[in-house]
PDB file of N, CA and C in Angstrom:
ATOM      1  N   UNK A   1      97.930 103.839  44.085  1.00  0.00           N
ATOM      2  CA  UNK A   1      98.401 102.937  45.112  1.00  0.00           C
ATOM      3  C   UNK A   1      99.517 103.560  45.935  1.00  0.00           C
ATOM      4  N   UNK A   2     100.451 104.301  45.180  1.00  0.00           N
ATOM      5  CA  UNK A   2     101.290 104.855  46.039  1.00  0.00           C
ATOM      6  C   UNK A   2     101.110 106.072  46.925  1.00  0.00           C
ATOM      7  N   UNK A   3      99.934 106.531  46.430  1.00  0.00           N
ATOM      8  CA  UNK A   3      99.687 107.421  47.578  1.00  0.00           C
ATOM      9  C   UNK A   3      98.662 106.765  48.817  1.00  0.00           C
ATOM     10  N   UNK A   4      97.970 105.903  48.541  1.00  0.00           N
ATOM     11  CA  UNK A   4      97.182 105.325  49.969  1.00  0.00           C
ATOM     12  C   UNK A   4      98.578 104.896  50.481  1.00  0.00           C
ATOM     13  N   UNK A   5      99.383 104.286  50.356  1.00  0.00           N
ATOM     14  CA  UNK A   5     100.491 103.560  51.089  1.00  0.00           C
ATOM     15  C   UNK A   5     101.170 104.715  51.935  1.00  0.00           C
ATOM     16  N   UNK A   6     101.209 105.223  51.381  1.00  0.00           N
ATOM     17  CA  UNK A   6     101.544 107.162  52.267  1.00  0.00           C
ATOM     18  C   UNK A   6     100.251 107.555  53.370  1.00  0.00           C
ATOM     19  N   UNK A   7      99.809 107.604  52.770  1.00  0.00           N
ATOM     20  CA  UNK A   7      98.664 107.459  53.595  1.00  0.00           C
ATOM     21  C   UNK A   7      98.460 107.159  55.167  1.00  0.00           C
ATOM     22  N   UNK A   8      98.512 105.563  54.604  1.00  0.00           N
ATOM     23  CA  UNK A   8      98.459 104.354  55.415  1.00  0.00           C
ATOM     24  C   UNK A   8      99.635 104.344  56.485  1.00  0.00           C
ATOM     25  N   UNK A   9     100.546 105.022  56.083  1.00  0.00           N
ATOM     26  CA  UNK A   9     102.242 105.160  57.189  1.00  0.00           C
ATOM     27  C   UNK A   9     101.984 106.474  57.868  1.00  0.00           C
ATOM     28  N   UNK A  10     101.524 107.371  57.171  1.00  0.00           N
ATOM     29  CA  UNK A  10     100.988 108.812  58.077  1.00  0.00           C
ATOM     30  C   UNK A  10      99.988 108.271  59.342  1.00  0.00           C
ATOM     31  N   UNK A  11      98.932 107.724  59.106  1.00  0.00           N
ATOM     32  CA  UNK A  11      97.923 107.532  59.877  1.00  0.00           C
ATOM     33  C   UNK A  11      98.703 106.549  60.804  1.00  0.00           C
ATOM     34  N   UNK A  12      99.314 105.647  60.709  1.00  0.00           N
ATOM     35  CA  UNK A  12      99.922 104.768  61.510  1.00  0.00           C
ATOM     36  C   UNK A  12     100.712 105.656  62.796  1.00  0.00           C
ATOM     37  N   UNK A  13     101.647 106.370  61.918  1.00  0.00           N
ATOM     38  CA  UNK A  13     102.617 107.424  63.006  1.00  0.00           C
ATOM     39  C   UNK A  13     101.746 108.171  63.687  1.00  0.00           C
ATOM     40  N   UNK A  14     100.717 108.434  62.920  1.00  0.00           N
ATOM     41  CA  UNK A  14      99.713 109.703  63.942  1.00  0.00           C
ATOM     42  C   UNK A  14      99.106 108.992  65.002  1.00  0.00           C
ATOM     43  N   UNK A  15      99.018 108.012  64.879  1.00  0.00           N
ATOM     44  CA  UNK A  15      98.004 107.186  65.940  1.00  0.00           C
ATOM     45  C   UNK A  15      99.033 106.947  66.941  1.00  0.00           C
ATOM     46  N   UNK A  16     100.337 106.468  66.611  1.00  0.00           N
ATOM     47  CA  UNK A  16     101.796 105.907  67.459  1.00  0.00           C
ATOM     48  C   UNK A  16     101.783 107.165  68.024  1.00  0.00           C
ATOM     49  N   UNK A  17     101.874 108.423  67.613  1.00  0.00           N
ATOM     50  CA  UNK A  17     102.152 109.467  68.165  1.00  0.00           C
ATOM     51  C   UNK A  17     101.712 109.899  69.454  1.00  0.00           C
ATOM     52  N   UNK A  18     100.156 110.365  68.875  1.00  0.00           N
ATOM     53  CA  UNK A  18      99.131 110.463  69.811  1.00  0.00           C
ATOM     54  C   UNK A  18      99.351 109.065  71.457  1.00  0.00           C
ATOM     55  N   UNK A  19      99.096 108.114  70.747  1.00  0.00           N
ATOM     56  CA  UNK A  19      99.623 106.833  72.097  1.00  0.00           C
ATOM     57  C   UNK A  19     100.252 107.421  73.079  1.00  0.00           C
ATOM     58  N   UNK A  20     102.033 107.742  72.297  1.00  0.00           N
ATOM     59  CA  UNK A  20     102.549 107.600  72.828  1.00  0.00           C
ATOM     60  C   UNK A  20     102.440 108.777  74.136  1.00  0.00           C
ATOM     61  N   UNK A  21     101.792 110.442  73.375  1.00  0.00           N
ATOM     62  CA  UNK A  21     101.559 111.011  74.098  1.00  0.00           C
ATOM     63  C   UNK A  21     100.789 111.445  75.524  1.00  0.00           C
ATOM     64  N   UNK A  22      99.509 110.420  74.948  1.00  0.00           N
ATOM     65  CA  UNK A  22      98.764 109.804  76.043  1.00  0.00           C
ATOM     66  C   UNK A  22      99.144 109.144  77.310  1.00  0.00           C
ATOM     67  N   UNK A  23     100.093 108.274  77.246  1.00  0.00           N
ATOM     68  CA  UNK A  23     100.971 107.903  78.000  1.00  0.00           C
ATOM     69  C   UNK A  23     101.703 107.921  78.534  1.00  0.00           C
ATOM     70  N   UNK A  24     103.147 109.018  78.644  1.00  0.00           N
ATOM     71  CA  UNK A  24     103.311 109.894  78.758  1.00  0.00           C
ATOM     72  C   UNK A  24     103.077 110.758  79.708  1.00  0.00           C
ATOM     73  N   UNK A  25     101.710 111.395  79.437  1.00  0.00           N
ATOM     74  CA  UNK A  25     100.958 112.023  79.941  1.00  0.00           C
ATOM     75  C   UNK A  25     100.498 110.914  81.570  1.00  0.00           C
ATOM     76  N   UNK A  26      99.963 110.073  81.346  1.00  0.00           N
ATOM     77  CA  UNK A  26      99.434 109.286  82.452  1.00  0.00           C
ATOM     78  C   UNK A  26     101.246 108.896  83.082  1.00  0.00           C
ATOM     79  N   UNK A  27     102.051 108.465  82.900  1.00  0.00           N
ATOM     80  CA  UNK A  27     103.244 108.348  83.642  1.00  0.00           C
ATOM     81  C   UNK A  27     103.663 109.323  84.016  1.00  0.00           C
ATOM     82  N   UNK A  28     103.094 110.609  83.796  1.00  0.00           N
ATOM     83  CA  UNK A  28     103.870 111.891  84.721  1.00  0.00           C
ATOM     84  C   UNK A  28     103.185 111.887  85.581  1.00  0.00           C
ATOM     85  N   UNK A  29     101.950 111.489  85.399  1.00  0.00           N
ATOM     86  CA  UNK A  29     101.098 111.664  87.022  1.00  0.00           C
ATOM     87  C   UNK A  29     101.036 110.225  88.046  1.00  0.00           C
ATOM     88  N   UNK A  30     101.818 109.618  87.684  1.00  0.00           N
ATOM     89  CA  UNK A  30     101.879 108.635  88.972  1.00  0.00           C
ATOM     90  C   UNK A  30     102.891 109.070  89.774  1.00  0.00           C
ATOM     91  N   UNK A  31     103.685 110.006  90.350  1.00  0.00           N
ATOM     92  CA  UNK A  31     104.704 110.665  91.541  1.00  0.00           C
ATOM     93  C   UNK A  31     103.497 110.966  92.073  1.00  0.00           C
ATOM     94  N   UNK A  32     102.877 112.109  91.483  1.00  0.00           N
ATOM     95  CA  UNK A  32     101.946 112.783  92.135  1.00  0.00           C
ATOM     96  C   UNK A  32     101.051 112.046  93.117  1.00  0.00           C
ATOM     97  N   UNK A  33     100.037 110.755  92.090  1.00  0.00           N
ATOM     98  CA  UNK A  33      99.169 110.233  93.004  1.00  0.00           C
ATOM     99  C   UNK A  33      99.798 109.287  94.147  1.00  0.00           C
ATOM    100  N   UNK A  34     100.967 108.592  93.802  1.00  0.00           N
ATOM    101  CA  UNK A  34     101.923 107.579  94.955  1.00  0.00           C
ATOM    102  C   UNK A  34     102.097 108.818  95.986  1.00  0.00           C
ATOM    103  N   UNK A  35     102.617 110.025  95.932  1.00  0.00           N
ATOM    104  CA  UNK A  35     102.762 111.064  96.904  1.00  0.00           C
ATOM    105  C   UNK A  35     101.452 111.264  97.820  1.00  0.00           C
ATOM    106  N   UNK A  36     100.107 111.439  96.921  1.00  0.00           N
ATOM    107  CA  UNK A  36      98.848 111.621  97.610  1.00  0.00           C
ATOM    108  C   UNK A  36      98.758 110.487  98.555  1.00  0.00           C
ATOM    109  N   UNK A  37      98.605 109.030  97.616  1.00  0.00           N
ATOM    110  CA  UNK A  37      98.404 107.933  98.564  1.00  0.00           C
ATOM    111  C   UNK A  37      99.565 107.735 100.092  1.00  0.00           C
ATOM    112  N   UNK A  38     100.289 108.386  99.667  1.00  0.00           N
ATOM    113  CA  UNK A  38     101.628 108.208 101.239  1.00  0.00           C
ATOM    114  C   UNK A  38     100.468 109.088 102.224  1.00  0.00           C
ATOM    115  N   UNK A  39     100.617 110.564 101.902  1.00  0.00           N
ATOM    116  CA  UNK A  39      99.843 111.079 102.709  1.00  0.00           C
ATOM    117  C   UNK A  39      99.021 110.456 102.953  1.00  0.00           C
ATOM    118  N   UNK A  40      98.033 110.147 102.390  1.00  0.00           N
ATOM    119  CA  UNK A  40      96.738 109.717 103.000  1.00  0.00           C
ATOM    120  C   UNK A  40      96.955 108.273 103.986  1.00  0.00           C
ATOM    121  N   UNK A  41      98.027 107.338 103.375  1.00  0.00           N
ATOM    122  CA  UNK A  41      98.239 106.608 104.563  1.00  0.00           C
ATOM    123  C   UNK A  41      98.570 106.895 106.120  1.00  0.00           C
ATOM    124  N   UNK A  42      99.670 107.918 105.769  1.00  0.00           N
ATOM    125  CA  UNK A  42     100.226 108.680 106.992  1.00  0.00           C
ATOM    126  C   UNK A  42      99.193 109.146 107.793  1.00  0.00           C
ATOM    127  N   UNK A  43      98.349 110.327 107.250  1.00  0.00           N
ATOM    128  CA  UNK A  43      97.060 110.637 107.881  1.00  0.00           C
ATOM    129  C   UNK A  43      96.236 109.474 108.513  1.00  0.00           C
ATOM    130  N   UNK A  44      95.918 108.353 107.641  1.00  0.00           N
ATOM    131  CA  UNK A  44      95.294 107.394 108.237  1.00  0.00           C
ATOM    132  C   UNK A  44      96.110 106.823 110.000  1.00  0.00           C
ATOM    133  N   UNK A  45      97.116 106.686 109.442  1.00  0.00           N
ATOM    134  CA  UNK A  45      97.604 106.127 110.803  1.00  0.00           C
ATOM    135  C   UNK A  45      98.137 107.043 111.606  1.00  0.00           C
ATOM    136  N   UNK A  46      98.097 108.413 111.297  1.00  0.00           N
ATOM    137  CA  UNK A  46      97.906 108.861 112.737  1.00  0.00           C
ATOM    138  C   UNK A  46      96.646 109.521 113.337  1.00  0.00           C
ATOM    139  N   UNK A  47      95.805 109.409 112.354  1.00  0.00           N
ATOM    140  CA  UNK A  47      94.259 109.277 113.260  1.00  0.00           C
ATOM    141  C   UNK A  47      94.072 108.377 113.853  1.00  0.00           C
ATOM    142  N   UNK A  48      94.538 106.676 113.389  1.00  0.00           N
ATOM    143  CA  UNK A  48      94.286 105.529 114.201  1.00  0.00           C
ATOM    144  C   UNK A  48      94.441 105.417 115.522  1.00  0.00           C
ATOM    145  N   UNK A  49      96.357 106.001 115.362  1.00  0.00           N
ATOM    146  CA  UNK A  49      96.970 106.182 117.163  1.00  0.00           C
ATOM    147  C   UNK A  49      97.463 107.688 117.214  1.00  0.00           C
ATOM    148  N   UNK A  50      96.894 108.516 117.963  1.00  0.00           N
ATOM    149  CA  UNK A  50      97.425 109.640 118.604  1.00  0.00           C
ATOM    150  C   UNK A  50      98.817 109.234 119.074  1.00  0.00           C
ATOM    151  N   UNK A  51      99.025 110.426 118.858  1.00  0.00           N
ATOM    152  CA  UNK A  51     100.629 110.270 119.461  1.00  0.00           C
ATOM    153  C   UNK A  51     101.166 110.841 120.353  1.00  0.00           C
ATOM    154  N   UNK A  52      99.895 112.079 120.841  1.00  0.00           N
ATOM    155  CA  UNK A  52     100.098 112.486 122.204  1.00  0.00           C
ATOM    156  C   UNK A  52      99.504 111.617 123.187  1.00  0.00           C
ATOM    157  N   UNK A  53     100.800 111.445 124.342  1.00  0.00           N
ATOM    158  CA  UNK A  53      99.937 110.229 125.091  1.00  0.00           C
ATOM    159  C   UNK A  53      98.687 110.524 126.005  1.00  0.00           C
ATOM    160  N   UNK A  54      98.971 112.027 126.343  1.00  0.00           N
ATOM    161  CA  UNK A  54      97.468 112.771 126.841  1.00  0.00           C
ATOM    162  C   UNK A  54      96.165 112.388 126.489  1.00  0.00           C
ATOM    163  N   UNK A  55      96.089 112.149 124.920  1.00  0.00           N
ATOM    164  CA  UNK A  55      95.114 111.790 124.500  1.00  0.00           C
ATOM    165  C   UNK A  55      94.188 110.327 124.390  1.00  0.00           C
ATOM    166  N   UNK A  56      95.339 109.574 125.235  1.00  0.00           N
ATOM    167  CA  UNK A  56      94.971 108.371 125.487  1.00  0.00           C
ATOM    168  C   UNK A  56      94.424 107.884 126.964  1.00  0.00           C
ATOM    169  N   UNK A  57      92.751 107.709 127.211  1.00  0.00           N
ATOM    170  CA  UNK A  57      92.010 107.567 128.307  1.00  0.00           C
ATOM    171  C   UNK A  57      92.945 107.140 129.410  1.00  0.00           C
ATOM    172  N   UNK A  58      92.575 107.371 130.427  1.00  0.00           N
ATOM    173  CA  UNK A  58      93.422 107.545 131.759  1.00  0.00           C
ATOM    174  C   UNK A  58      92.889 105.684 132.190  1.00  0.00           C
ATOM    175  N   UNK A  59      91.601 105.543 132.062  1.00  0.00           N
ATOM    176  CA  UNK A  59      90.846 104.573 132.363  1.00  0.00           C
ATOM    177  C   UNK A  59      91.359 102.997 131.772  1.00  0.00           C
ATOM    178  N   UNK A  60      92.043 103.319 130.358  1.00  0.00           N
ATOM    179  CA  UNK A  60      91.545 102.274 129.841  1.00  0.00           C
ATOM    180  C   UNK A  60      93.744 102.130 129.687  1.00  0.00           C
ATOM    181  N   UNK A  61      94.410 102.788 129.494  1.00  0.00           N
ATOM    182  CA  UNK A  61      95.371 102.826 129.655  1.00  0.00           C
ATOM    183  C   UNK A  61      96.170 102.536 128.343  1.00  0.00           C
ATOM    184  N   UNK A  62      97.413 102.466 128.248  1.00  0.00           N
ATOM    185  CA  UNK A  62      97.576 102.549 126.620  1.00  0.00           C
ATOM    186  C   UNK A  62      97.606 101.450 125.617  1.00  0.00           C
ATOM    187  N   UNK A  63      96.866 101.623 124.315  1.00  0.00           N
ATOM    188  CA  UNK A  63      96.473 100.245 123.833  1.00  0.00           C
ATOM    189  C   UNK A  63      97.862  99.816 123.162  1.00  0.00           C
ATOM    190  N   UNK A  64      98.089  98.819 123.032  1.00  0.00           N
ATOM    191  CA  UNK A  64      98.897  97.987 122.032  1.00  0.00           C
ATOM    192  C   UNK A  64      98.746  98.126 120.547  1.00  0.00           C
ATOM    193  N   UNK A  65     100.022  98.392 119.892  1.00  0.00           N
ATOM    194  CA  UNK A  65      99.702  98.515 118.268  1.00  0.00           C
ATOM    195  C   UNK A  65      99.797  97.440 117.665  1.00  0.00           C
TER     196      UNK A  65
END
């Protein structure tokens, strides 16, 4: 009995361990992807509106944001 109970506290910590490492692991990479998603917003909105005003039709004149 006293050795399953050893056991039973090893396997517990190993599993806590592992978790915790897992996790960890996934919280170091959210800078990264919040950084990607900025860019990609940024990109998005300045494909939406050019920002050279050249690029905005002579015809139709400049749109409203």
């Amino acid at each position: 009995m006293d050795g399953t109970a050893i056991i039973v506290i090893l396997a517990i910590a190993g599993v806590a361990s592992v978790l915790l490492f897992a996790l960890k692991g996934l919280l170091d990479q959210v800078p990264d992807v919040l950084n990607s998603a900025t860019r990609a917003r940024e990109a998005w909105d300045s494909f939406r509106r050019p920002s050279d005003p050249t690029l905005v039709d002579k015809d139709q004149g400049p749109t409203a944001a």
